[in-house]
Protein backbone atom coordinates (compact mmCIF):
# COMPACT_ATOMS: atom_id res chain seq x y z
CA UNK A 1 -59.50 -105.32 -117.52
CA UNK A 2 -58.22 -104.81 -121.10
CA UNK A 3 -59.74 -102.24 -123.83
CA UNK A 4 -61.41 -105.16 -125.07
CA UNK A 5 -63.14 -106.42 -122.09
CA UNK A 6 -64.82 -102.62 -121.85
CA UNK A 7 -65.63 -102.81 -125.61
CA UNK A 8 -67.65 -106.24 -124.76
CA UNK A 9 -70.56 -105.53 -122.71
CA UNK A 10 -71.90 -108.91 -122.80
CA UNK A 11 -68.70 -110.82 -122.13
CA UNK A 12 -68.54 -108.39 -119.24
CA UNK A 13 -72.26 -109.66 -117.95
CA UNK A 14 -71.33 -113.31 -118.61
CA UNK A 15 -68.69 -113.19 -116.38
CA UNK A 16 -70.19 -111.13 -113.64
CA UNK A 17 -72.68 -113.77 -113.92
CA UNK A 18 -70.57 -116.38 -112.95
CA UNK A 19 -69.43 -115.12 -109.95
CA UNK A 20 -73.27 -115.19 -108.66
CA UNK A 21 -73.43 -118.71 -109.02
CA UNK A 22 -72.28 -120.86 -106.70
CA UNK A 23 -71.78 -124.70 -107.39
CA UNK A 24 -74.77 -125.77 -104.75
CA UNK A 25 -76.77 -122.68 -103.60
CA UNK A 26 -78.06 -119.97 -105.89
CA UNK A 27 -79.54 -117.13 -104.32
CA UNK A 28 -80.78 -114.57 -107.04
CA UNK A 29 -83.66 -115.12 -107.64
CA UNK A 30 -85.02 -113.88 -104.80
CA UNK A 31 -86.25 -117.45 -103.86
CA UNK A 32 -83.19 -119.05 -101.97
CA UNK A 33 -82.93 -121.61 -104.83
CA UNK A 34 -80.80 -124.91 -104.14
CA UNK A 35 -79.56 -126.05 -107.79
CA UNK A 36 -77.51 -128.98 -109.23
CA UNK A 37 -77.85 -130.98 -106.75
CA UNK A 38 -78.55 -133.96 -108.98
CA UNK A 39 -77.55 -134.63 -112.35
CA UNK A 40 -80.12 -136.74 -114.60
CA UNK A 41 -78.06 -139.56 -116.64
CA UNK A 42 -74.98 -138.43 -117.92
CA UNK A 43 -75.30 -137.28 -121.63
CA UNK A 44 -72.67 -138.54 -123.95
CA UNK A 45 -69.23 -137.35 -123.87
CA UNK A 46 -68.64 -134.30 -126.06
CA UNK A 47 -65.41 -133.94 -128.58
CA UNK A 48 -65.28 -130.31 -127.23
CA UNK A 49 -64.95 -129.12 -130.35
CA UNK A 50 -68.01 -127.35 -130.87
CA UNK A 51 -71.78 -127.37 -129.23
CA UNK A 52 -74.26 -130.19 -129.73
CA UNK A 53 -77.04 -129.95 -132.60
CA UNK A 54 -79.59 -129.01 -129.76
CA UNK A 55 -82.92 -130.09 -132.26
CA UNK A 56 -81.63 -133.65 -131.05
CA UNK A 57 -82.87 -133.40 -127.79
CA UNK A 58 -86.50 -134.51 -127.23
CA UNK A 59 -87.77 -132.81 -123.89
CA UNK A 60 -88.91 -135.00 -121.13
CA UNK A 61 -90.55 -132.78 -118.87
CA UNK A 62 -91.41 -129.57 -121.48
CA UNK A 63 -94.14 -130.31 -124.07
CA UNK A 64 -93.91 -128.76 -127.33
CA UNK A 65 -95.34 -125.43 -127.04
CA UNK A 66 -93.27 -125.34 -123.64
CA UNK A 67 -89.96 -126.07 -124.98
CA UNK A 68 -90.22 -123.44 -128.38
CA UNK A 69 -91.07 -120.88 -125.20
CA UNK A 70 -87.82 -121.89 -123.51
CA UNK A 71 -85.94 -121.82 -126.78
CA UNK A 72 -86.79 -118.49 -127.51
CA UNK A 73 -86.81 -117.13 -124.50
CA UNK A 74 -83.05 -118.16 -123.36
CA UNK A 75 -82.29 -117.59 -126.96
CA UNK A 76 -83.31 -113.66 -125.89
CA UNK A 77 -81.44 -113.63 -122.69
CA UNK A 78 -78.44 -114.99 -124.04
CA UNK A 79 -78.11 -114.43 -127.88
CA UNK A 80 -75.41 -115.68 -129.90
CA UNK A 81 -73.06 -112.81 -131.64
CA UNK A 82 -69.82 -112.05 -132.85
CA UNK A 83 -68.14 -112.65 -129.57
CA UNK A 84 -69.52 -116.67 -129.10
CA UNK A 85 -72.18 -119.03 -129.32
CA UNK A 86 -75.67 -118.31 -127.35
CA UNK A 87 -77.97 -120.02 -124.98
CA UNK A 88 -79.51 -122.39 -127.58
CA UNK A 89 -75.42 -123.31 -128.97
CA UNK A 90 -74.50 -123.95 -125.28
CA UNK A 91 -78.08 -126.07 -124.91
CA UNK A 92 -79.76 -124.50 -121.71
CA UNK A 93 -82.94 -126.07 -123.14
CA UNK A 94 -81.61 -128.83 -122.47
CA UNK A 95 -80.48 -127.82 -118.80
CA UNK A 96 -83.47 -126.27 -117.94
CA UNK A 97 -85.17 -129.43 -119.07
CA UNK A 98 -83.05 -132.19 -117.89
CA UNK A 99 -83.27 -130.35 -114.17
CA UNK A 100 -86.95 -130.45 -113.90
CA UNK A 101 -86.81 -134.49 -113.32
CA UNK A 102 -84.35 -133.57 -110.19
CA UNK A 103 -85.50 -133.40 -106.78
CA UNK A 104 -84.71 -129.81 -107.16
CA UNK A 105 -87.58 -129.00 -109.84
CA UNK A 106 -90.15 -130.88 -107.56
CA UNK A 107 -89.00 -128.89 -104.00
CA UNK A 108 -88.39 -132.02 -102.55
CA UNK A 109 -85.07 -130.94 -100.86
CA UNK A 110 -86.85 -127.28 -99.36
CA UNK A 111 -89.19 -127.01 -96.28
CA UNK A 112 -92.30 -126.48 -98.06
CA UNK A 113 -95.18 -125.22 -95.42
CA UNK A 114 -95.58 -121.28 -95.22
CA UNK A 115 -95.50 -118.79 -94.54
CA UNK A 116 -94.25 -117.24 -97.54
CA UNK A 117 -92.62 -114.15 -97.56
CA UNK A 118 -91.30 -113.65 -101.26
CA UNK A 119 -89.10 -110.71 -99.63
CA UNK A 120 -87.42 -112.57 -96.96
CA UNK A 121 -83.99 -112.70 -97.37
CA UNK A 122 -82.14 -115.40 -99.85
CA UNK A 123 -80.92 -117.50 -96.80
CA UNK A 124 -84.67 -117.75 -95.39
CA UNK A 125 -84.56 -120.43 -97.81
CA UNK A 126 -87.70 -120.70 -100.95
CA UNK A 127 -90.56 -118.59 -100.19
CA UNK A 128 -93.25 -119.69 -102.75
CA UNK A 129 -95.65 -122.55 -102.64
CA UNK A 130 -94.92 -123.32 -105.96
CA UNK A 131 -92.06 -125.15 -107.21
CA UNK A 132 -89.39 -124.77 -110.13
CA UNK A 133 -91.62 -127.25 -112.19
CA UNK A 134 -94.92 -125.61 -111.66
CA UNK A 135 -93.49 -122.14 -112.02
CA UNK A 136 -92.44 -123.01 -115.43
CA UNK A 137 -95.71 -124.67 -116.52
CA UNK A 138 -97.96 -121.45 -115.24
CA UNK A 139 -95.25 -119.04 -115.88
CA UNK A 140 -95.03 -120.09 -120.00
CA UNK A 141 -99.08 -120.59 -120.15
CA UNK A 142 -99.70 -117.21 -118.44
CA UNK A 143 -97.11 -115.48 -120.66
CA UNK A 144 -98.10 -116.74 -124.16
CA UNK A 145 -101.51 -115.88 -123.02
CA UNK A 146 -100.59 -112.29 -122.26
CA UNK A 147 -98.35 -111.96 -125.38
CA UNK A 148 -101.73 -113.32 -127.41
CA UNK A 149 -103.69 -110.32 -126.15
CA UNK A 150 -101.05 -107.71 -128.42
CA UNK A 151 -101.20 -109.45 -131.58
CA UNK A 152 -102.57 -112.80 -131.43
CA UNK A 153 -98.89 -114.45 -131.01
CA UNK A 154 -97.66 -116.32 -128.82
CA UNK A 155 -93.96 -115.22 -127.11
CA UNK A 156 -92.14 -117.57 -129.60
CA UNK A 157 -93.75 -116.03 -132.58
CA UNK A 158 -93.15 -112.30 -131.99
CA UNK A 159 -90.59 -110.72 -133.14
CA UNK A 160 -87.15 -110.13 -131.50
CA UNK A 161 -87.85 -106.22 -130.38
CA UNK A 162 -90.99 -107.85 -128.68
CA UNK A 163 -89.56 -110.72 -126.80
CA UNK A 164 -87.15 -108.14 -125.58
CA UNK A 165 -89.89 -106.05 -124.42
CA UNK A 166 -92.12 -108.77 -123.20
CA UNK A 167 -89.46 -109.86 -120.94
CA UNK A 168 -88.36 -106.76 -119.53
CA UNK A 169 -91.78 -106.48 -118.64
CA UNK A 170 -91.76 -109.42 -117.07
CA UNK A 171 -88.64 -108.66 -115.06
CA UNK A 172 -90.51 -105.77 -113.83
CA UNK A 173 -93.51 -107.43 -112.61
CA UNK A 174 -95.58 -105.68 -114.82
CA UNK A 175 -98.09 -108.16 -115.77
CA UNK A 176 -100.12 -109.21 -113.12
CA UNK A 177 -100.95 -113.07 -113.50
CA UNK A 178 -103.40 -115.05 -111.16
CA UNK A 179 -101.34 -118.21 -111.71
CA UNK A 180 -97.71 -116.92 -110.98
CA UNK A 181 -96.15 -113.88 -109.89
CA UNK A 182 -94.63 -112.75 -113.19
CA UNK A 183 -91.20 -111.26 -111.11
CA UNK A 184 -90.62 -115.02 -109.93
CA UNK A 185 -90.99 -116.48 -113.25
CA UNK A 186 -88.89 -114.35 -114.67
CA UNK A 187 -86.29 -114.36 -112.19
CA UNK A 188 -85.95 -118.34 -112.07
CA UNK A 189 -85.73 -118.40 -116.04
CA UNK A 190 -82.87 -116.48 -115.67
CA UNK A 191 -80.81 -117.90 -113.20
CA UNK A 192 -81.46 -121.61 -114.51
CA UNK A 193 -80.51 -119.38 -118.05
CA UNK A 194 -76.90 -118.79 -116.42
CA UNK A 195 -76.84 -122.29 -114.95
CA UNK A 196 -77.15 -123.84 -118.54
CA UNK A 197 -74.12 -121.31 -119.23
CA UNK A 198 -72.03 -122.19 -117.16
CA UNK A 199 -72.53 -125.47 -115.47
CA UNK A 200 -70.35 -128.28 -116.08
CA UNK A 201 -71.82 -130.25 -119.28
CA UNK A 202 -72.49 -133.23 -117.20
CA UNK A 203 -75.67 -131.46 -116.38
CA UNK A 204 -76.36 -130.77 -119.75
CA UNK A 205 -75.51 -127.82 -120.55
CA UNK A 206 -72.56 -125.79 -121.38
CA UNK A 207 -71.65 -127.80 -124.64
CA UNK A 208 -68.11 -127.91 -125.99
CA UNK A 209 -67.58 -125.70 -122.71
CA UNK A 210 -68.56 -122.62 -124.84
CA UNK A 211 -69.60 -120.85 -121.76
CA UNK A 212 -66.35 -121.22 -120.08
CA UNK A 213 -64.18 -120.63 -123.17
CA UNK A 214 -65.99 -117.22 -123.32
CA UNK A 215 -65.16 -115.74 -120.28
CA UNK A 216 -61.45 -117.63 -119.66
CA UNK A 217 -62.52 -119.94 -117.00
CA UNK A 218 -60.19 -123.03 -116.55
CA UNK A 219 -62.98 -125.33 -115.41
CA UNK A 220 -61.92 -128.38 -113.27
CA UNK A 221 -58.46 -128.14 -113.99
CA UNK A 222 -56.72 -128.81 -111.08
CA UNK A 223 -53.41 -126.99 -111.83
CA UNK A 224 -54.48 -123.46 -112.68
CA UNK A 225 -54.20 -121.52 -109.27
CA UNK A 226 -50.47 -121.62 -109.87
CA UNK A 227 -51.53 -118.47 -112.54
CA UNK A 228 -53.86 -116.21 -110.80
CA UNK A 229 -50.78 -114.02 -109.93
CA UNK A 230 -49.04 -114.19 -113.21
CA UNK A 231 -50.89 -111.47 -114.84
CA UNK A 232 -50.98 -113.26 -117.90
CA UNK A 233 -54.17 -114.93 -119.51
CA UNK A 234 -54.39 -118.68 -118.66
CA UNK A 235 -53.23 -120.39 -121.91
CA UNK A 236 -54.55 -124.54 -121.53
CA UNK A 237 -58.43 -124.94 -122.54
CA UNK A 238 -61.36 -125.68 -120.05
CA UNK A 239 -61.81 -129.28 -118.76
CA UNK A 240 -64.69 -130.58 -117.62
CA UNK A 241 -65.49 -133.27 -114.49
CA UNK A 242 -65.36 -136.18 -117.10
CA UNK A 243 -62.11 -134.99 -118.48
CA UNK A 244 -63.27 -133.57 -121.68
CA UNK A 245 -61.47 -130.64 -123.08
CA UNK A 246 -62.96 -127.49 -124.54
C-alpha cells in the first residue's frame, strides 16, 4: 500500500468494500441476501466520461418522500470529496431503485416460511419475513418518524452532523421500531449502498465507472490478470459488460 493509500481512509473502505461483494451472493447484512440477479432494462449507454445528471431519473418503485430519504441517506454513507464523486454522482438511487422491481426486492428467489433466526449464519439463507421492498418502505417511514420526534424534521431535512448520528444509531439498533428492526434496515441500505458503487452500470449504477476508477479496478477487461504480478498500477481504464470505457 502506498503513503497515499494510508492518507485516504475512505478510498481504503471503498475498496475493502469491494472485496465483500460478490457478483451473486452478498452476505453482510446479516440476512444471506442474493443480489443482481436480474437487471431491469438496460439504461442507455454512458460516454464514460463523467456520471449521469441523477435528477433525471424518475423512481418507479420509491415515492417522493422515499426517494429524497434514499438520496440523502446514501449521499451520508458515501459522500463525495476531494478524492471522487459520491453515492448520488455514481447514482445508487437509481440502483437501489431500479432493484426493487427484481425478483430479488420481492423474495421471490428465497424460501420464505420461518422460522426466523436473524442470527443464523449468512449461508442459512434470509431470516426475516420481510422482504428488501418492504424493509425499505417501513424502514424510511419508521425513521423519518423517529427523526420528527428531535426537531420536527424529517431525516432528509436535518442537518449533515444529524444524519450522521441518526444513522449510526441506526446501525446500532438503537431505536426500537414496531415495523422493522432498525439493525436490518440499516444493514440492507448499506450493502445495496456498495452495490450501487460498484456494480457494473448495466444495473444502474456505478456511472462513468466512477466507483471502479476510484479504487483501480479493471472491470470486465479480459486481459488484466497478465499484471497482478507486475507491481505496477494497471494503466488501461475500467470497461464495463457493454463495452463502455471509464
Amino acid at each position: 500500500m502506498s503513503d497515499q493509500d494510508r492518507d485516504n481512509p475512505r478510498r481504503e473502505f471503498l475498496r475493502k468494500s469491494l472485496t465483500l461483494i460478490p457478483l451473486v451472493t452478498v452476505a453482510s447484512t446479516g440476512l444471506g441476501s442474493t443480489v443482481l440477479m436480474a437487471a431491469p432494462e438496460a439504461a442507455p449507454a454512458s460516454s464514460g466520461k463523467a456520471p449521469a445528471n441523477t435528477s433525471t431519473y424518475e423512481p418507479s418503485y420509491f415515492t417522493a418522500e422515499e426517494w429524497t430519504f434514499i438520496q440523502a441517506a446514501v449521499a451520508q454513507l458515501i459522500p463525495s470529496d476531494a478524492q471522487g464523486p459520491g453515492a448520488l454522482e455514481a447514482g445508487v438511487p437509481e440502483y437501489i431503485d431500479r432493484q426493487m422491481n427484481t425478483p430479488y426486492a420481492a423474495g421471490a428467489l428465497w424460501f420464505m416460511q420461518g422460522p426466523f433466526n436473524a442470527d443464523a449464519a449468512p449461508e442459512m439463507g434470509w431470516q426475516s419475513k420481510l422482504v428488501p421492498k418492504e424493509i425499505y418502505r417501513l424502514g424510511i417511514a419508521a425513521t423519518d418518524a423517529w427523526s420528527k420526534t428531535f426537531n420536527g424534521k424529517v431525516f432528509a431535512e436535518q442537518d449533515s452532523a444529524t444524519r450522521d448520528n441518526l444513522l449510526k444509531q441506526l446501525e446500532a439498533g438503537k431505536p426500537q421500531f414496531d415495523s422493522v428492526p432498525a439493525k436490518i434496515f440499516f444493514n440492507l441500505l448499506l450493502q445495496n449502498t456498495k452495490e450501487g458503487f460498484f456494480c457494473d452500470p448495466i444495473h444502474g449504477g456505478n456511472k462513468g465507472m466512477v466507483g471502479w476508477t476510484m479504487i483501480g479496478f479493471p472491470g470486465a477487461r479480459a486481459d488484466f490478470m497478465d499484471w497482478v504480478e507486475r507491481n505496477e498500477q494497471y494503466p488501461f481504464p475500467a470497461v464495463s459488460i457493454r463495452g463502455e470505457r471509464a
